[in-house]
PDB file of N, CA and C in Angstrom:
ATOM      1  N   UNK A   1     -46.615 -72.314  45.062  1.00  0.00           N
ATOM      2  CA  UNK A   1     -47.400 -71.085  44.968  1.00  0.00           C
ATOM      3  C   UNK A   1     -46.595 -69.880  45.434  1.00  0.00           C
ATOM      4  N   UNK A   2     -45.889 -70.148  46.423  1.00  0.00           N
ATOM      5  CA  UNK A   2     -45.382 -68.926  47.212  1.00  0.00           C
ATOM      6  C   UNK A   2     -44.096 -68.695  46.205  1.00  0.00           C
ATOM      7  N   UNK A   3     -43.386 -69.739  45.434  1.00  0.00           N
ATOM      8  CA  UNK A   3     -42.238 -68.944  44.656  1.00  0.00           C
ATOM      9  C   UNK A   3     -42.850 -68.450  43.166  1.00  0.00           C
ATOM     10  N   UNK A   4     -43.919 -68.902  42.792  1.00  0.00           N
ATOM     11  CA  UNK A   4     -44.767 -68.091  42.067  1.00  0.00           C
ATOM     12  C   UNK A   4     -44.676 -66.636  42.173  1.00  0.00           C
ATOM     13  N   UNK A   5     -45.313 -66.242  43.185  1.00  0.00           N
ATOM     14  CA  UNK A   5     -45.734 -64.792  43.580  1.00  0.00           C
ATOM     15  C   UNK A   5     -44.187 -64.347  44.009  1.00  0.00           C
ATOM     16  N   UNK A   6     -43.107 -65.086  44.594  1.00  0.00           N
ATOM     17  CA  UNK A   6     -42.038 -64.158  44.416  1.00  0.00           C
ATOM     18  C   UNK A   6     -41.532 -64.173  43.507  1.00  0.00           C
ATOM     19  N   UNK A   7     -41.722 -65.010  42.301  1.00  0.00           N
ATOM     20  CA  UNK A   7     -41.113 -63.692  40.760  1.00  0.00           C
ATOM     21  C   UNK A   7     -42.095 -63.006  39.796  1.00  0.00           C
ATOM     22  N   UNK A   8     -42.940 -63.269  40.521  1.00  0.00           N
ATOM     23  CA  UNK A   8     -43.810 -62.211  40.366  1.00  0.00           C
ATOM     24  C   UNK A   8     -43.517 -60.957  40.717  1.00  0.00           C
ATOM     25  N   UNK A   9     -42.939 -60.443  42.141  1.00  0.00           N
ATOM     26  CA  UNK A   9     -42.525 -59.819  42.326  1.00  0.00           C
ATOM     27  C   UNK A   9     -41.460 -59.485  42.111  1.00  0.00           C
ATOM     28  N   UNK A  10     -40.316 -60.494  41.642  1.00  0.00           N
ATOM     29  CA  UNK A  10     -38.907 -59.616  41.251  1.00  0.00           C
ATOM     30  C   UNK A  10     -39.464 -59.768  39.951  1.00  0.00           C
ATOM     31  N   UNK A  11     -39.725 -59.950  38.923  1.00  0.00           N
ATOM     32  CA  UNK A  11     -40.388 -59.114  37.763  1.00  0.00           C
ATOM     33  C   UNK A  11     -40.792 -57.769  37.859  1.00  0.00           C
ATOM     34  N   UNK A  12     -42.115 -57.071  39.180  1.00  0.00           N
ATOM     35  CA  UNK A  12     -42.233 -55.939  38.679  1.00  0.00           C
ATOM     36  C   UNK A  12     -41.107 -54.776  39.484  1.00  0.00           C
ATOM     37  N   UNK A  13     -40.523 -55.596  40.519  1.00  0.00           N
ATOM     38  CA  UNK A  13     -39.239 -54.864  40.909  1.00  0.00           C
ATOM     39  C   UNK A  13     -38.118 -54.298  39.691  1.00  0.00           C
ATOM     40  N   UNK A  14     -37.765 -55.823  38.954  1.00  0.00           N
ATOM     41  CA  UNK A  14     -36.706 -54.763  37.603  1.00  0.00           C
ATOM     42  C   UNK A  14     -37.458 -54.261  36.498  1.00  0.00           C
ATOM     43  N   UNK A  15     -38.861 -54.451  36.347  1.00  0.00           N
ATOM     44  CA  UNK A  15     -39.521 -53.900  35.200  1.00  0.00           C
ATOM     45  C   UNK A  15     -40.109 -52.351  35.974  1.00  0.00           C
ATOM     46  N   UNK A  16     -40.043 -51.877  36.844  1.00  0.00           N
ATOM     47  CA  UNK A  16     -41.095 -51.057  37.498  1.00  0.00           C
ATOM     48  C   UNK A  16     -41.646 -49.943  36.790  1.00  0.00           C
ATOM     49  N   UNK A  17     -40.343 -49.717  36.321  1.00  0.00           N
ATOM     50  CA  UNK A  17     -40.454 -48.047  35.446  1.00  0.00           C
ATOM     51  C   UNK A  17     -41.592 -48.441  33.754  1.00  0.00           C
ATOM     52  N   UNK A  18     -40.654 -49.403  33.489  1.00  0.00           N
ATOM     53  CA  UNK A  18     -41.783 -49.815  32.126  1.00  0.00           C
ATOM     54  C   UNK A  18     -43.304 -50.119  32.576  1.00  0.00           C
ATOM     55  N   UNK A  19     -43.259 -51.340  33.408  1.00  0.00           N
ATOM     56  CA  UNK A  19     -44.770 -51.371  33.904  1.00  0.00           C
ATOM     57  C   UNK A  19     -45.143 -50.190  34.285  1.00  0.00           C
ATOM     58  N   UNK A  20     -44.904 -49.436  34.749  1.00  0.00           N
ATOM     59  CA  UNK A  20     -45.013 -47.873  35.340  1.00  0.00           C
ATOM     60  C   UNK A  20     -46.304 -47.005  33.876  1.00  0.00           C
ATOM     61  N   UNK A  21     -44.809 -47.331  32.941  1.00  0.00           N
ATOM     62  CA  UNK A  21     -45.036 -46.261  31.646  1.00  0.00           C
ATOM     63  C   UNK A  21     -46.065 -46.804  31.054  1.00  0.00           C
ATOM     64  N   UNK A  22     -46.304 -48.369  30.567  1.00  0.00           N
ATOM     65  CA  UNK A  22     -47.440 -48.673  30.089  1.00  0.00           C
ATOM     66  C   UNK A  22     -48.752 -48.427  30.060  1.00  0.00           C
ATOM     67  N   UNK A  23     -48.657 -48.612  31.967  1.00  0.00           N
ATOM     68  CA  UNK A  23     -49.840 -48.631  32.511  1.00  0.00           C
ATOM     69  C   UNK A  23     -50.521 -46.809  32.421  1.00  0.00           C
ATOM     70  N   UNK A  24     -49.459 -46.184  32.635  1.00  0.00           N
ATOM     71  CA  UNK A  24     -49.951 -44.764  32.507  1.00  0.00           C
ATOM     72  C   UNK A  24     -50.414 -44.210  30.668  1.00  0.00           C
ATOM     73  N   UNK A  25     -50.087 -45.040  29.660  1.00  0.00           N
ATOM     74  CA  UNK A  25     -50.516 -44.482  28.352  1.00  0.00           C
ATOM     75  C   UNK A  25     -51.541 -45.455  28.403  1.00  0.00           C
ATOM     76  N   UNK A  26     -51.453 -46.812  28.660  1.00  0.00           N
ATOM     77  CA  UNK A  26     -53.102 -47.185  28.690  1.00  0.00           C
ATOM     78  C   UNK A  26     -54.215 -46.170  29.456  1.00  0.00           C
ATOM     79  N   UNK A  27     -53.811 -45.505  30.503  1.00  0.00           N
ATOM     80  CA  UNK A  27     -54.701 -44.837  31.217  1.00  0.00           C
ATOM     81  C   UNK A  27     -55.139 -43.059  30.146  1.00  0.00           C
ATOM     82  N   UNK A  28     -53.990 -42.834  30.081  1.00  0.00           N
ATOM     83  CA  UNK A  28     -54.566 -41.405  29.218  1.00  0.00           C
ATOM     84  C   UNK A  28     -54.521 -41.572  27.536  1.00  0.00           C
ATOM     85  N   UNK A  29     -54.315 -43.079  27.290  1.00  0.00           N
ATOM     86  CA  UNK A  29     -54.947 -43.196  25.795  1.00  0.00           C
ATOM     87  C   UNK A  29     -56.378 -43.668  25.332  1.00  0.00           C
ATOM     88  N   UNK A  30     -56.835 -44.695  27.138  1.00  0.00           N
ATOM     89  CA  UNK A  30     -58.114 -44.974  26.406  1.00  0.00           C
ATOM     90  C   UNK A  30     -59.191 -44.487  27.547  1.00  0.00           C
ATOM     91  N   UNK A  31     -58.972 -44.209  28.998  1.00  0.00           N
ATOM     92  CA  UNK A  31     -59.278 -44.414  29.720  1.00  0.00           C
ATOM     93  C   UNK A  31     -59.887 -43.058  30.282  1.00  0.00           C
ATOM     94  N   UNK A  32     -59.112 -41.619  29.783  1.00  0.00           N
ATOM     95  CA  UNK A  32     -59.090 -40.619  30.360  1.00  0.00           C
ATOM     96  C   UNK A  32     -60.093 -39.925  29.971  1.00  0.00           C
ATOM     97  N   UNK A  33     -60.730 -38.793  30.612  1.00  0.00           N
ATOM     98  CA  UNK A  33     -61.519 -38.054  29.827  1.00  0.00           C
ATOM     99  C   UNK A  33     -61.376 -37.415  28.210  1.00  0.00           C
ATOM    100  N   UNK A  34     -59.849 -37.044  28.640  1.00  0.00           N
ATOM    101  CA  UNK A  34     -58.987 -36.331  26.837  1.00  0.00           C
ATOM    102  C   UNK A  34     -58.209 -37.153  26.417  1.00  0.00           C
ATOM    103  N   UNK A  35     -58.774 -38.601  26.261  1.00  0.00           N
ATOM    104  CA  UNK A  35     -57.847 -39.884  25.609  1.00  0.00           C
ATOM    105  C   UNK A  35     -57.590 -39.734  24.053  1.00  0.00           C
ATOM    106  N   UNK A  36     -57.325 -40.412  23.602  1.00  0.00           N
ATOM    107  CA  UNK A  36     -56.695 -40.207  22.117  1.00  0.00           C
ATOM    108  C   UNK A  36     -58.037 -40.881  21.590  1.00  0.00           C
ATOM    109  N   UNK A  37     -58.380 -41.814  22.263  1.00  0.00           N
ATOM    110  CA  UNK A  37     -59.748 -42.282  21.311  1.00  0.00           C
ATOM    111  C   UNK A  37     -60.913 -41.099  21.219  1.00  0.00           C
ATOM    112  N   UNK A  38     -61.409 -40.192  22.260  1.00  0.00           N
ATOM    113  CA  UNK A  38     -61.706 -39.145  22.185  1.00  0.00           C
ATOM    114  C   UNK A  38     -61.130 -37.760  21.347  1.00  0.00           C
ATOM    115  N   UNK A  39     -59.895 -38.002  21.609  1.00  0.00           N
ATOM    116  CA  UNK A  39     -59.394 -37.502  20.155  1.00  0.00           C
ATOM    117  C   UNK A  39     -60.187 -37.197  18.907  1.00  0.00           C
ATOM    118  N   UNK A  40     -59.846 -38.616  18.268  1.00  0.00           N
ATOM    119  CA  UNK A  40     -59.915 -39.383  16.922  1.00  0.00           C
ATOM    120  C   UNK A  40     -61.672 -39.277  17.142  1.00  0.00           C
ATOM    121  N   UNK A  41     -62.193 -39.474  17.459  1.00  0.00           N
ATOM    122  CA  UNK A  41     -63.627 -39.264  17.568  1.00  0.00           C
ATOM    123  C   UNK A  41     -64.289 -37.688  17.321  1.00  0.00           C
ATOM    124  N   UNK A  42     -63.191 -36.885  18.302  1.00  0.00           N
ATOM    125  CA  UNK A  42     -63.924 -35.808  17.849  1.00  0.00           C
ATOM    126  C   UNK A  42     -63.383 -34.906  16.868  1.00  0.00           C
ATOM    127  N   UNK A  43     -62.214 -35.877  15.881  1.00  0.00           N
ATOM    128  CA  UNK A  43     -61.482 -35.273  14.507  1.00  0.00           C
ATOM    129  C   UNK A  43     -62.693 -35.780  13.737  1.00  0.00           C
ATOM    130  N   UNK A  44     -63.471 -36.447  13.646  1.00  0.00           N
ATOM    131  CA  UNK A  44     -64.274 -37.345  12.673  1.00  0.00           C
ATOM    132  C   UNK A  44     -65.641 -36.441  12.968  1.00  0.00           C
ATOM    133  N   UNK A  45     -66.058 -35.807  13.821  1.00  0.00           N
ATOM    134  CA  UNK A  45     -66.978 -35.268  14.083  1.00  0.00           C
ATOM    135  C   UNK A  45     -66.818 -33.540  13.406  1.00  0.00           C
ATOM    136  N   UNK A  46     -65.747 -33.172  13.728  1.00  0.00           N
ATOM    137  CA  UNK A  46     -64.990 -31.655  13.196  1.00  0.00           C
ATOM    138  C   UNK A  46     -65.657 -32.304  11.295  1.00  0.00           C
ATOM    139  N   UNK A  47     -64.765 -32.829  11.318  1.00  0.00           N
ATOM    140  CA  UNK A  47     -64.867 -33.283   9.599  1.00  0.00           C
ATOM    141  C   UNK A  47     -66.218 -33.592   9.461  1.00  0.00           C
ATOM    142  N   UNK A  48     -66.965 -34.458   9.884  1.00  0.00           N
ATOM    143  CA  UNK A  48     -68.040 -34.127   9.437  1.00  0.00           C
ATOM    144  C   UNK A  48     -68.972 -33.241   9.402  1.00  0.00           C
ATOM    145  N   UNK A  49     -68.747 -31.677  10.274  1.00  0.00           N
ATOM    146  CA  UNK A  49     -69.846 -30.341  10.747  1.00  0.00           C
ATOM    147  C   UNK A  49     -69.061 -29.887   9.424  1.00  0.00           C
ATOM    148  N   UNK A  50     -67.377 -29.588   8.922  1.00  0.00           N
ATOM    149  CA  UNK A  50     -66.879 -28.956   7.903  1.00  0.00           C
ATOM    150  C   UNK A  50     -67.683 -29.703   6.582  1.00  0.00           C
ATOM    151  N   UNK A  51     -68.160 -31.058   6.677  1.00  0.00           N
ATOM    152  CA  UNK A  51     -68.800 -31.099   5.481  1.00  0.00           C
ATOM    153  C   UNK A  51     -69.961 -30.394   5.162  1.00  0.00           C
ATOM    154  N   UNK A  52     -70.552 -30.834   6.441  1.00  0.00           N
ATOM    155  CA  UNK A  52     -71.898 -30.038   7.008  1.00  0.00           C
ATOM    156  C   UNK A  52     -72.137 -28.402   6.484  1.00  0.00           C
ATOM    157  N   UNK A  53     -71.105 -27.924   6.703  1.00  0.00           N
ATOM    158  CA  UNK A  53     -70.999 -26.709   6.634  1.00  0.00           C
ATOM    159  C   UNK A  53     -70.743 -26.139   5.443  1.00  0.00           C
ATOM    160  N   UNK A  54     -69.921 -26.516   4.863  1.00  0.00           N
ATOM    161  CA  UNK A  54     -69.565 -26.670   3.291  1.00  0.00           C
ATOM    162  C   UNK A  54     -70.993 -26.753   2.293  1.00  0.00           C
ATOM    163  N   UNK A  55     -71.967 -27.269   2.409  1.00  0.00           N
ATOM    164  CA  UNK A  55     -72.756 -27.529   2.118  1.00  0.00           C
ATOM    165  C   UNK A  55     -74.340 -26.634   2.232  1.00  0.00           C
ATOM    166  N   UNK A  56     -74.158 -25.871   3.203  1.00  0.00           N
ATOM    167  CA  UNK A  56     -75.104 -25.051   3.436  1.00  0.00           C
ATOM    168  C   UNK A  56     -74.590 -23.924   3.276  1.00  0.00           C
ATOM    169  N   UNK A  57     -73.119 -23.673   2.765  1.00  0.00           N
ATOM    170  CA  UNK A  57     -72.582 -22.118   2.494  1.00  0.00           C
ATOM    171  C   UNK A  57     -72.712 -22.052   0.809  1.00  0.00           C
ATOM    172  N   UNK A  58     -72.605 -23.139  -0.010  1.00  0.00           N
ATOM    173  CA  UNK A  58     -73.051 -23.571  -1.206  1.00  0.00           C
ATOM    174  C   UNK A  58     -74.450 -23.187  -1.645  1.00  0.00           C
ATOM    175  N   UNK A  59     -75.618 -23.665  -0.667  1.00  0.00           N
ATOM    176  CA  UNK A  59     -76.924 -24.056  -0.412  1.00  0.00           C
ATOM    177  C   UNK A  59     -77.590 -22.254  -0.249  1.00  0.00           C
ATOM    178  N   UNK A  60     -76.536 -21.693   0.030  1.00  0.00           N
ATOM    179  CA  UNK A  60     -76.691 -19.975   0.915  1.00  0.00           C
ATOM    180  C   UNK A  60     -76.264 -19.341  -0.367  1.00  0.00           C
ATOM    181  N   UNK A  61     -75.115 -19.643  -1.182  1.00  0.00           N
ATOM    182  CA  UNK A  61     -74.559 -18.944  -2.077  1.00  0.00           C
ATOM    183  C   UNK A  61     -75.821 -18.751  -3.077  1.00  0.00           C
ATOM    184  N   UNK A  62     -76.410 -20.099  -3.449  1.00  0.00           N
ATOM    185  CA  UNK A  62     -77.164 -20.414  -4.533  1.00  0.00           C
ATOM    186  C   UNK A  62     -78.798 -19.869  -4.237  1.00  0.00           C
ATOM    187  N   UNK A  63     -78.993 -19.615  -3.498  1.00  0.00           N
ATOM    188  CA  UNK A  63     -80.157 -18.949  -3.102  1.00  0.00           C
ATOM    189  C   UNK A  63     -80.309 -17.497  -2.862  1.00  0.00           C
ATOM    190  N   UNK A  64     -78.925 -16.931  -2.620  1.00  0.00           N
ATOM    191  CA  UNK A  64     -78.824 -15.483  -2.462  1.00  0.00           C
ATOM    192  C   UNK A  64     -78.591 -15.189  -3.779  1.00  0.00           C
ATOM    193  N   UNK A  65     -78.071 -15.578  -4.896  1.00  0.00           N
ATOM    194  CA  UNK A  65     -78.122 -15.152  -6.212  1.00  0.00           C
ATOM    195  C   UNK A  65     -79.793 -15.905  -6.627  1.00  0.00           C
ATOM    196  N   UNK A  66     -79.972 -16.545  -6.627  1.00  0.00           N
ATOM    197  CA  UNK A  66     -81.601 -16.520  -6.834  1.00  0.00           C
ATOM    198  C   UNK A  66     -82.364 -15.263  -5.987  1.00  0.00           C
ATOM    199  N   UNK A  67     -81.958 -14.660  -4.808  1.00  0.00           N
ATOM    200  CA  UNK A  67     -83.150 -13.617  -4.818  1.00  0.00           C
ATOM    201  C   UNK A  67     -82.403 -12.377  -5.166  1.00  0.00           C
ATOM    202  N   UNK A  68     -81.514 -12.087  -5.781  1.00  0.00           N
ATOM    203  CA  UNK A  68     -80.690 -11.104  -6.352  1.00  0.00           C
ATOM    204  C   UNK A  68     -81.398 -11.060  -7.832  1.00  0.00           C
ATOM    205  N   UNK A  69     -81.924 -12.529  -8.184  1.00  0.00           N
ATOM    206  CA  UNK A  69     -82.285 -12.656  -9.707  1.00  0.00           C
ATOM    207  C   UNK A  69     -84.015 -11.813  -9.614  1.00  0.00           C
ATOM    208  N   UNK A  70     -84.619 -12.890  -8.325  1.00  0.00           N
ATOM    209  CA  UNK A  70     -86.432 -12.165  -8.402  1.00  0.00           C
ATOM    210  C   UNK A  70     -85.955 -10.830  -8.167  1.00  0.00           C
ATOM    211  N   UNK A  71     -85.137 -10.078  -7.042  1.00  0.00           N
ATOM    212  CA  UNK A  71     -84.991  -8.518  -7.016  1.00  0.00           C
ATOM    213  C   UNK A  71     -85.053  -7.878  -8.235  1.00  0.00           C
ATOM    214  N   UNK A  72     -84.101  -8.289  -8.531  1.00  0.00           N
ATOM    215  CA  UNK A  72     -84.506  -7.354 -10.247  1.00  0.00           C
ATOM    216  C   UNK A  72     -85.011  -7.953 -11.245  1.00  0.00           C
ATOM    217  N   UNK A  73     -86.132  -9.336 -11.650  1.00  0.00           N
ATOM    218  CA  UNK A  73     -86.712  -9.812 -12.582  1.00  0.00           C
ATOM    219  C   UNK A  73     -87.519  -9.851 -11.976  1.00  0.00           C
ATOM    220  N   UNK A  74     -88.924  -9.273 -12.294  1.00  0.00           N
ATOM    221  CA  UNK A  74     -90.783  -9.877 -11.193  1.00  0.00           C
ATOM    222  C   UNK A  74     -90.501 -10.818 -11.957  1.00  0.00           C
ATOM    223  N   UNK A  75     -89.984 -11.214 -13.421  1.00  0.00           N
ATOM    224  CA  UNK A  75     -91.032 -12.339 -13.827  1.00  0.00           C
ATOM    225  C   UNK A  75     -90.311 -13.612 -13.645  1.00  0.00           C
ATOM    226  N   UNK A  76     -89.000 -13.671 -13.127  1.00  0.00           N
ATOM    227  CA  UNK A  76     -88.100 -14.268 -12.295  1.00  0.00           C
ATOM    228  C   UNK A  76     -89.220 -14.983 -10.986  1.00  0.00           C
ATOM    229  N   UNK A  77     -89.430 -13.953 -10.569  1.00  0.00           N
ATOM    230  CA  UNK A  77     -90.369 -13.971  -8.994  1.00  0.00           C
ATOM    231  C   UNK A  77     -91.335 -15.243  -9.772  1.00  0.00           C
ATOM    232  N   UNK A  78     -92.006 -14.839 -10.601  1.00  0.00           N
ATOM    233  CA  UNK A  78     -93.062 -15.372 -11.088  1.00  0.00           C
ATOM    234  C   UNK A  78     -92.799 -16.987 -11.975  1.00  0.00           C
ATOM    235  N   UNK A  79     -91.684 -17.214 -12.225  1.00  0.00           N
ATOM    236  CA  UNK A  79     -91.047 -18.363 -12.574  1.00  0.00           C
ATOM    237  C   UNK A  79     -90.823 -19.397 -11.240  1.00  0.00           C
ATOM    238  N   UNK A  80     -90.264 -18.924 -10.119  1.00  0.00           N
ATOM    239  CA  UNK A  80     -89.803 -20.056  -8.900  1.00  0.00           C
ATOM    240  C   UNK A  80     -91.686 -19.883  -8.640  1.00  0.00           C
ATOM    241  N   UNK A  81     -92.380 -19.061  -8.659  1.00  0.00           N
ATOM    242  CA  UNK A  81     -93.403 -19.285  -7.872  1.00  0.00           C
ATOM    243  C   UNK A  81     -94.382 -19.974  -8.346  1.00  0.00           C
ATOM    244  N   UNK A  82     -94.443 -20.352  -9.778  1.00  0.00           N
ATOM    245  CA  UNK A  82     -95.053 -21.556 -10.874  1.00  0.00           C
ATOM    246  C   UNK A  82     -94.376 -22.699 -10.506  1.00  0.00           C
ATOM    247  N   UNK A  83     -93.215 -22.568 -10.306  1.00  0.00           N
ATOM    248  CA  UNK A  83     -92.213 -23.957 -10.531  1.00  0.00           C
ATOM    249  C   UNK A  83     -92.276 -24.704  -8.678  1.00  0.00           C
ATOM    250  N   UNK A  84     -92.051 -23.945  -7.609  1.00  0.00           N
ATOM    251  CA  UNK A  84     -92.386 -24.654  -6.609  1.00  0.00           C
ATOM    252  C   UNK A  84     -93.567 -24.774  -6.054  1.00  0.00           C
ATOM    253  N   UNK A  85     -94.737 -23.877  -6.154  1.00  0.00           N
ATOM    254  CA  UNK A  85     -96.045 -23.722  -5.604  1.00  0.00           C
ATOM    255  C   UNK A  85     -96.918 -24.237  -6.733  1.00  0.00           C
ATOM    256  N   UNK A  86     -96.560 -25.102  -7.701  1.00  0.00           N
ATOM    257  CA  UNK A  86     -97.378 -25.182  -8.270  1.00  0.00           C
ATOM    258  C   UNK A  86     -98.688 -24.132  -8.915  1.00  0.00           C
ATOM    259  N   UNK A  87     -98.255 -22.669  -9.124  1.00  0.00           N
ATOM    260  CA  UNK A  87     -98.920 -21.969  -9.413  1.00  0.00           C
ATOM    261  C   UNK A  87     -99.374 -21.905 -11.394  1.00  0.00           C
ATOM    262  N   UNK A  88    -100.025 -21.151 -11.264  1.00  0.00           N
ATOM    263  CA  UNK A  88     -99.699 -20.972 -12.847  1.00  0.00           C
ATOM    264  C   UNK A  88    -100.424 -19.638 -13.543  1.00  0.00           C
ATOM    265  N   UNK A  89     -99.743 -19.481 -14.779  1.00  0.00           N
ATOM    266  CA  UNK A  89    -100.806 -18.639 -15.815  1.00  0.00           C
ATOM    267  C   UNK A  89    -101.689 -19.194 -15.809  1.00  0.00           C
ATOM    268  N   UNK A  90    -102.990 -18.256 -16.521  1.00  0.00           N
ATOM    269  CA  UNK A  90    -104.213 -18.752 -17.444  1.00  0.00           C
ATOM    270  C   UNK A  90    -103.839 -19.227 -18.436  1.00  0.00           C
ATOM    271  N   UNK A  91    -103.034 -19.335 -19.401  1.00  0.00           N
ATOM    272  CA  UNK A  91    -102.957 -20.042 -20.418  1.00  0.00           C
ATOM    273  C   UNK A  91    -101.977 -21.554 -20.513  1.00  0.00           C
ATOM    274  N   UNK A  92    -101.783 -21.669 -19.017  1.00  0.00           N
ATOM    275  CA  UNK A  92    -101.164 -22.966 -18.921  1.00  0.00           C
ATOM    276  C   UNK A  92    -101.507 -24.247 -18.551  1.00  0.00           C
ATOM    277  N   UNK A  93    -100.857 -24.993 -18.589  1.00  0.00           N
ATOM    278  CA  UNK A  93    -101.641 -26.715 -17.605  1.00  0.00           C
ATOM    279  C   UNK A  93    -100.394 -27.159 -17.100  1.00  0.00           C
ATOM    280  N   UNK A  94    -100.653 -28.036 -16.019  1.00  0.00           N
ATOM    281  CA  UNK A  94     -99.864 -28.029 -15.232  1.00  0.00           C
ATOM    282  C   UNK A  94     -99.431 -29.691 -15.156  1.00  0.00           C
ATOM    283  N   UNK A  95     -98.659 -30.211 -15.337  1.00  0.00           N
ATOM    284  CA  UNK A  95     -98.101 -31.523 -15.409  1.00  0.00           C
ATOM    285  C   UNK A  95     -97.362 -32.202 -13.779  1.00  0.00           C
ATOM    286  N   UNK A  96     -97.845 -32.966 -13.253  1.00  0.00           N
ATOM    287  CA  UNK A  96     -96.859 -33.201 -11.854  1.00  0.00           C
ATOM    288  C   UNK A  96     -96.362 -34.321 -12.407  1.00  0.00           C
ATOM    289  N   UNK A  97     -94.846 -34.766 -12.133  1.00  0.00           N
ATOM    290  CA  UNK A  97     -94.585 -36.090 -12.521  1.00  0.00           C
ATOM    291  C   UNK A  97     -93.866 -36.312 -11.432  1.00  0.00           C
ATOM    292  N   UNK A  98     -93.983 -37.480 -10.774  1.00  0.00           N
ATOM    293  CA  UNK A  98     -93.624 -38.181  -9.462  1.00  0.00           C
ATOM    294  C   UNK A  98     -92.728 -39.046  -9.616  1.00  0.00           C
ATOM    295  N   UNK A  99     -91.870 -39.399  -8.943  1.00  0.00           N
ATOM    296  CA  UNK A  99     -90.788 -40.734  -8.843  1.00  0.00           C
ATOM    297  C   UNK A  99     -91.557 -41.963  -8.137  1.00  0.00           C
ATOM    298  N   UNK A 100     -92.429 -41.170  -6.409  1.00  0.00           N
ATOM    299  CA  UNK A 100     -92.870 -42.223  -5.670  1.00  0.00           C
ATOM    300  C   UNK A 100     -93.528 -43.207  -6.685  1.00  0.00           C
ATOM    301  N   UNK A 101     -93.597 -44.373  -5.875  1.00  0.00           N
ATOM    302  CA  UNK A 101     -94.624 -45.792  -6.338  1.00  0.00           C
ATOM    303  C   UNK A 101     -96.008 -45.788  -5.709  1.00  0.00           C
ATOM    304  N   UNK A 102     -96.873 -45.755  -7.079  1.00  0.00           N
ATOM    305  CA  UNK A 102     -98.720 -45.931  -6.441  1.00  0.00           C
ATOM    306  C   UNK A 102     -98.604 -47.086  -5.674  1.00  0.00           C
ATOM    307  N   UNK A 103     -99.280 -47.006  -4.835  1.00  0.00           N
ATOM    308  CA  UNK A 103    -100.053 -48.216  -4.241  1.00  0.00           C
ATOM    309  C   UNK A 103    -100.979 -49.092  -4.895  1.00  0.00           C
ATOM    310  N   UNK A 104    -100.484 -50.199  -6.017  1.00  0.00           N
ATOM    311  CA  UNK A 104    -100.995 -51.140  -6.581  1.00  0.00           C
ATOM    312  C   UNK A 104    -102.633 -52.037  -5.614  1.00  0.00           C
ATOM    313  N   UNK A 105    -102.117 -51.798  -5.051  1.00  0.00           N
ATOM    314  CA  UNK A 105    -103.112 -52.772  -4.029  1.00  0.00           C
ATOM    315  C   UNK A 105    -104.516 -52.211  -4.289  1.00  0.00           C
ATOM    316  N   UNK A 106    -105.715 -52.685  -4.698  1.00  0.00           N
ATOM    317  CA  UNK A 106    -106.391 -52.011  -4.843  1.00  0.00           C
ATOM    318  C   UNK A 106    -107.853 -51.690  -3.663  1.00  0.00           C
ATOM    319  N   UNK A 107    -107.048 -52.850  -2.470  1.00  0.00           N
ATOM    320  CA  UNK A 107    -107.974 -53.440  -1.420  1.00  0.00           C
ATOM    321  C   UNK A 107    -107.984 -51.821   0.056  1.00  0.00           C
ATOM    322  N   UNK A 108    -107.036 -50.431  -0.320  1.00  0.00           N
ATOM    323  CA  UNK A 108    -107.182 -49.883   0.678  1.00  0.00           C
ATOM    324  C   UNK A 108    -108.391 -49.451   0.924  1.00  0.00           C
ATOM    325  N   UNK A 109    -108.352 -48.673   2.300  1.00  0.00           N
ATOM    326  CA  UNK A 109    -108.955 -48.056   3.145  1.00  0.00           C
ATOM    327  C   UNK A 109    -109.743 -46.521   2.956  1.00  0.00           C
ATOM    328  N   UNK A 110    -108.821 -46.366   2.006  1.00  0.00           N
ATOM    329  CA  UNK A 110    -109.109 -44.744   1.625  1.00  0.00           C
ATOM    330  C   UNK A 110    -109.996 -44.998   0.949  1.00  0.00           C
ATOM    331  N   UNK A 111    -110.018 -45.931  -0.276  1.00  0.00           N
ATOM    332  CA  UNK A 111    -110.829 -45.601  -1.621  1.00  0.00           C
ATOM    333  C   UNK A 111    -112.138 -46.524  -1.448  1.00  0.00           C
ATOM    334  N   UNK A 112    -112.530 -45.028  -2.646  1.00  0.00           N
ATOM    335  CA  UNK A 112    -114.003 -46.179  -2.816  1.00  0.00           C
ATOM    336  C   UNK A 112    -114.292 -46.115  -3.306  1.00  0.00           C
ATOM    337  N   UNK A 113    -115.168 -47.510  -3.563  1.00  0.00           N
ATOM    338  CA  UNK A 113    -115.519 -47.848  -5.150  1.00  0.00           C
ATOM    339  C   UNK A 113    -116.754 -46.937  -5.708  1.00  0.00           C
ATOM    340  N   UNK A 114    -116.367 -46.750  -6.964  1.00  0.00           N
ATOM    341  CA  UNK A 114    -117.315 -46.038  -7.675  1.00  0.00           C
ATOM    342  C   UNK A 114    -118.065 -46.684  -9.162  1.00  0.00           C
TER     343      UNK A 114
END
């Protein structure tokens, strides 16, 4: 046991400086507050707010030329306001067509029989 632990020790006697160096990039690569994994984490986070962002300056573009369009067309105005509010002329009918799925089941809670 005891010549165990002494080359144990002349190991980190001629290695000192390397064991030294290791131990210090394990410490500020994974360990530190500003480690590299923190890094790389908050490159992936940047990139994803720039997608983020990208996306609502698009979202901004396309809506500020839509109220550039109602500014100078009322009947512009009067087109988004049929088309999202479900509004309408008198001489129209109004069609909703849905993607969702009815509830086949015919056993709910809500309905009743008539």
């Amino acid at each position: 046991m005891g010549k165990i632990v002494s080359n144990i020790w002349q190991l980190i006697r001629r290695f000192k400086y390397q064991i030294t160096t290791i131990i210090c990039i394990l410490i500020v690569g994974f360990l530190d507050e500003d480690s590299i994994m923190k890094y790389i984490e908050l490159e992936y986070q940047i990139s994803d707010l720039k997608t983020e962002i990208a996306k609502y300056e698009s979202q901004y573009q396309k809506d500020s030329e839509e109220l550039k369009r109602m500014q100078r067309d009322p009947e512009e105005m009067a087109r988004i306001a049929r088309e999202r509010y479900f509004m309408k002329k008198d001489n129209e009918d109004i069609f909703v067509l849905s993607s969702d799925e009815k509830n086949t089941d015919n056993s709910s809670n809500d309905e009743t029989p008539e």
